[in-house]
N, C-alpha and C. Protein backbone atom coordinates (compact mmCIF):
# COMPACT_ATOMS: atom_id res chain seq x y z
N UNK A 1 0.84 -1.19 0.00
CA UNK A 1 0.00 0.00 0.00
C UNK A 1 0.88 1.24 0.00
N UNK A 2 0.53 2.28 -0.53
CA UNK A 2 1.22 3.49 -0.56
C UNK A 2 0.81 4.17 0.35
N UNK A 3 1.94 5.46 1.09
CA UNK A 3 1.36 5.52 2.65
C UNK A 3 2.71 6.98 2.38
N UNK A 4 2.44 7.87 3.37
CA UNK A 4 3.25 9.15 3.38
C UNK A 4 4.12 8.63 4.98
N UNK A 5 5.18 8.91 4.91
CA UNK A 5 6.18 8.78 6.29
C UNK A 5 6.01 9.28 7.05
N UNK A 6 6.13 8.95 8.26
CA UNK A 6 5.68 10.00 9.53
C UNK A 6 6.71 10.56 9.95
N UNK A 7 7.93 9.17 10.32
CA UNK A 7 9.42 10.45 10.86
C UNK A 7 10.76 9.18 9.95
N UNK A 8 11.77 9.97 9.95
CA UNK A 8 12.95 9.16 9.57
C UNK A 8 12.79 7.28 9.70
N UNK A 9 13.05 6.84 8.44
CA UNK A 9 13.31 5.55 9.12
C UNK A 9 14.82 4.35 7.94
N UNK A 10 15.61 5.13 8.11
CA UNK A 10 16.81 4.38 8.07
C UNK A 10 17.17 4.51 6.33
N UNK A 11 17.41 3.62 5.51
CA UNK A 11 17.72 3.38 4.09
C UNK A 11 16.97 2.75 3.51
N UNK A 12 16.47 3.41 2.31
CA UNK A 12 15.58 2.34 1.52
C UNK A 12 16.66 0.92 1.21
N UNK A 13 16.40 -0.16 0.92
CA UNK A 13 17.41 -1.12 0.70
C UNK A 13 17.63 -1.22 -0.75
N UNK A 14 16.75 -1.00 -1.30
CA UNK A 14 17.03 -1.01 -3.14
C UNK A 14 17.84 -0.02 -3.66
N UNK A 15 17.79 1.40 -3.28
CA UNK A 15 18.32 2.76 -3.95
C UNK A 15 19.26 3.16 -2.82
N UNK A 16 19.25 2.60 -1.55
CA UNK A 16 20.27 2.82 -0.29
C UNK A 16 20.67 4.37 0.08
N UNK A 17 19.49 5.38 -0.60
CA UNK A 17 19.30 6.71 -0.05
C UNK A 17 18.18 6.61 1.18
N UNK A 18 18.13 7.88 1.98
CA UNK A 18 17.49 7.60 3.45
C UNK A 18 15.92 7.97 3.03
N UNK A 19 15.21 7.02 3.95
CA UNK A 19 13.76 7.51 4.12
C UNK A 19 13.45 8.50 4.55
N UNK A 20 12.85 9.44 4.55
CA UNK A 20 12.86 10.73 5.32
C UNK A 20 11.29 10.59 5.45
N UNK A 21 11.21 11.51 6.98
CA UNK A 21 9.56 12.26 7.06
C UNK A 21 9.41 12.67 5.75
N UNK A 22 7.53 12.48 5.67
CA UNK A 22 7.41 13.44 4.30
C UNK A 22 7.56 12.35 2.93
N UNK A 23 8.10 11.47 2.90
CA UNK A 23 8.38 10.55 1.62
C UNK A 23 7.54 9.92 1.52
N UNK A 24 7.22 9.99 0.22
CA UNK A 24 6.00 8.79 -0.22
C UNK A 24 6.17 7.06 -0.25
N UNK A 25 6.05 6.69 0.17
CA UNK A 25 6.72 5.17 0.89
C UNK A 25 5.33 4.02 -0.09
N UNK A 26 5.97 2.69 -0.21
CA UNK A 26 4.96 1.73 -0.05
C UNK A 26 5.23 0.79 0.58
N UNK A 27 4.69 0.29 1.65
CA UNK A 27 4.58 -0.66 2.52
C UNK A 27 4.06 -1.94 2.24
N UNK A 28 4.84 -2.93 2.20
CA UNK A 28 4.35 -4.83 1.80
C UNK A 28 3.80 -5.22 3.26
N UNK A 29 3.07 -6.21 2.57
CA UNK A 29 2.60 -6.96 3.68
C UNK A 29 3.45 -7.33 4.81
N UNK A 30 4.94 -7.54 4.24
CA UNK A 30 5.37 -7.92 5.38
C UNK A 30 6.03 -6.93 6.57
N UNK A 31 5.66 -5.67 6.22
CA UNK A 31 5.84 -4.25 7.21
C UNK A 31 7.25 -3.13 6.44
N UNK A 32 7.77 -4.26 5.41
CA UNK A 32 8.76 -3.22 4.61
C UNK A 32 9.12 -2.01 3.81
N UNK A 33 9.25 -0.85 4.41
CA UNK A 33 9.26 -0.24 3.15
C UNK A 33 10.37 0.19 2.08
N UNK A 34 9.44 1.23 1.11
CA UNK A 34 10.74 1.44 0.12
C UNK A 34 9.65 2.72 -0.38
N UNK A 35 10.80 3.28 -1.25
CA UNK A 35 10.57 4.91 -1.60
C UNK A 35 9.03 4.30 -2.89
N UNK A 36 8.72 4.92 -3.18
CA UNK A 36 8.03 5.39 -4.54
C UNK A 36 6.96 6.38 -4.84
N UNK A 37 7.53 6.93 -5.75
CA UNK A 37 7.25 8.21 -6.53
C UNK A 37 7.95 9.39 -5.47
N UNK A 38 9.16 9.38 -5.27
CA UNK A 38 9.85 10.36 -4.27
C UNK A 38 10.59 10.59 -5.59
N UNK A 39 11.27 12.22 -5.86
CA UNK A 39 11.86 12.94 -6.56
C UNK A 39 13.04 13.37 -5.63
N UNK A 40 14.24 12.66 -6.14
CA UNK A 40 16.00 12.92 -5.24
C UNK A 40 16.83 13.85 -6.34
N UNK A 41 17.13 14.66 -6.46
CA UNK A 41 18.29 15.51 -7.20
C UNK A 41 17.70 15.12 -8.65
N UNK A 42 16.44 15.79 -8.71
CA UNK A 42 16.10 15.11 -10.08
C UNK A 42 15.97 13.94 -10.30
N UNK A 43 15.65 12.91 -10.06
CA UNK A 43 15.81 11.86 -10.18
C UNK A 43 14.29 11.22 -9.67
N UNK A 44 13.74 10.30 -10.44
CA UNK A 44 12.40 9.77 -9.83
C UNK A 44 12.84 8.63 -8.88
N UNK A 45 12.13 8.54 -7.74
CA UNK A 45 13.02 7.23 -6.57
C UNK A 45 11.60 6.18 -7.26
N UNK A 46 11.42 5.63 -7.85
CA UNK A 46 10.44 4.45 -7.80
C UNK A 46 10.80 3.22 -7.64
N UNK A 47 11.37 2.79 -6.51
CA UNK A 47 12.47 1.59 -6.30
C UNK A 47 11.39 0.19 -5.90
N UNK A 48 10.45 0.11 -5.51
CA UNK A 48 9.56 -0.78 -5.41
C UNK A 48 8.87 -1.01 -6.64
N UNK A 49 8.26 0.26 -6.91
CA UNK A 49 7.97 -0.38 -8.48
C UNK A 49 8.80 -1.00 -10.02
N UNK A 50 10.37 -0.67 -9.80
CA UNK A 50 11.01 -0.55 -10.85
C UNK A 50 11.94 -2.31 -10.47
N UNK A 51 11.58 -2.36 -8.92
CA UNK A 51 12.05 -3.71 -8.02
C UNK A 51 11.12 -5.02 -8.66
N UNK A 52 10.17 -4.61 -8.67
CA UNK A 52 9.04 -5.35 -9.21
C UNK A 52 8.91 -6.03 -10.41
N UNK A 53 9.35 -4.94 -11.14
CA UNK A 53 9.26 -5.33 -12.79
C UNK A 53 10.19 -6.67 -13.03
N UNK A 54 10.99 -7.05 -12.39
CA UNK A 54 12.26 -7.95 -12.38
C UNK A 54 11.93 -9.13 -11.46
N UNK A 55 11.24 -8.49 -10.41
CA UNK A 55 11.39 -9.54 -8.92
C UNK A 55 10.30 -9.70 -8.23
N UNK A 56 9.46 -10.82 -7.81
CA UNK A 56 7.96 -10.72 -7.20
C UNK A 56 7.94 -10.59 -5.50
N UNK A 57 9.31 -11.07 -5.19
CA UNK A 57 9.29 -10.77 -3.32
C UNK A 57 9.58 -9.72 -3.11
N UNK A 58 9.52 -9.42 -1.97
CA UNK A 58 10.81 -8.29 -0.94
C UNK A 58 12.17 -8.58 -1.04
N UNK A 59 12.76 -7.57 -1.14
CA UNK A 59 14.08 -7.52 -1.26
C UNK A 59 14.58 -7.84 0.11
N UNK A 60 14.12 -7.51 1.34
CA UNK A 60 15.15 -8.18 2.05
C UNK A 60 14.02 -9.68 2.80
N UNK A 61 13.28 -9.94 1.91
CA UNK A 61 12.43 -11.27 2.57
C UNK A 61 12.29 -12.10 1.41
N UNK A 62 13.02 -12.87 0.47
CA UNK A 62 13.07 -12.97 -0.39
C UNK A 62 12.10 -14.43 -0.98
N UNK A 63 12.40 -15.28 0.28
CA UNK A 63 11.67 -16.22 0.22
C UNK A 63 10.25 -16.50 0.94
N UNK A 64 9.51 -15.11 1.11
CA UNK A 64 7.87 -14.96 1.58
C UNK A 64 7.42 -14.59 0.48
């Protein structure tokens, strides 16, 4: 589900830039998140969706 951040929470694991308050996040079932549709130095962060196109798990749960 797509969900807005409430406060800091560490590194996305795909793009390994920081989550920040304020970032548009999507959250898996299994409580993980990752950036998408966040804009970094120009740059579109869509790391869950672009994760996807390639790969059907979580990146760091690989075998759920």
């Amino acid at each position: 589900s797509e969900d807005v951040l409430s406060k800091d929470a560490g590194e996305c694991a795909i793009c390994l830039e920081e989550l920040q308050q304020g970032d548009t996040i999507a959250r898996l079932p299994c409580l993980c998140i990752y950036h998408k549709g966040q804009v970094f130095l120009r740059m579109h962060l869509n790391c869950i969706d672009e994760w996807f196109e390639v790969n059907r798990s979580c990146p760091e749960h690989p075998s759920d």
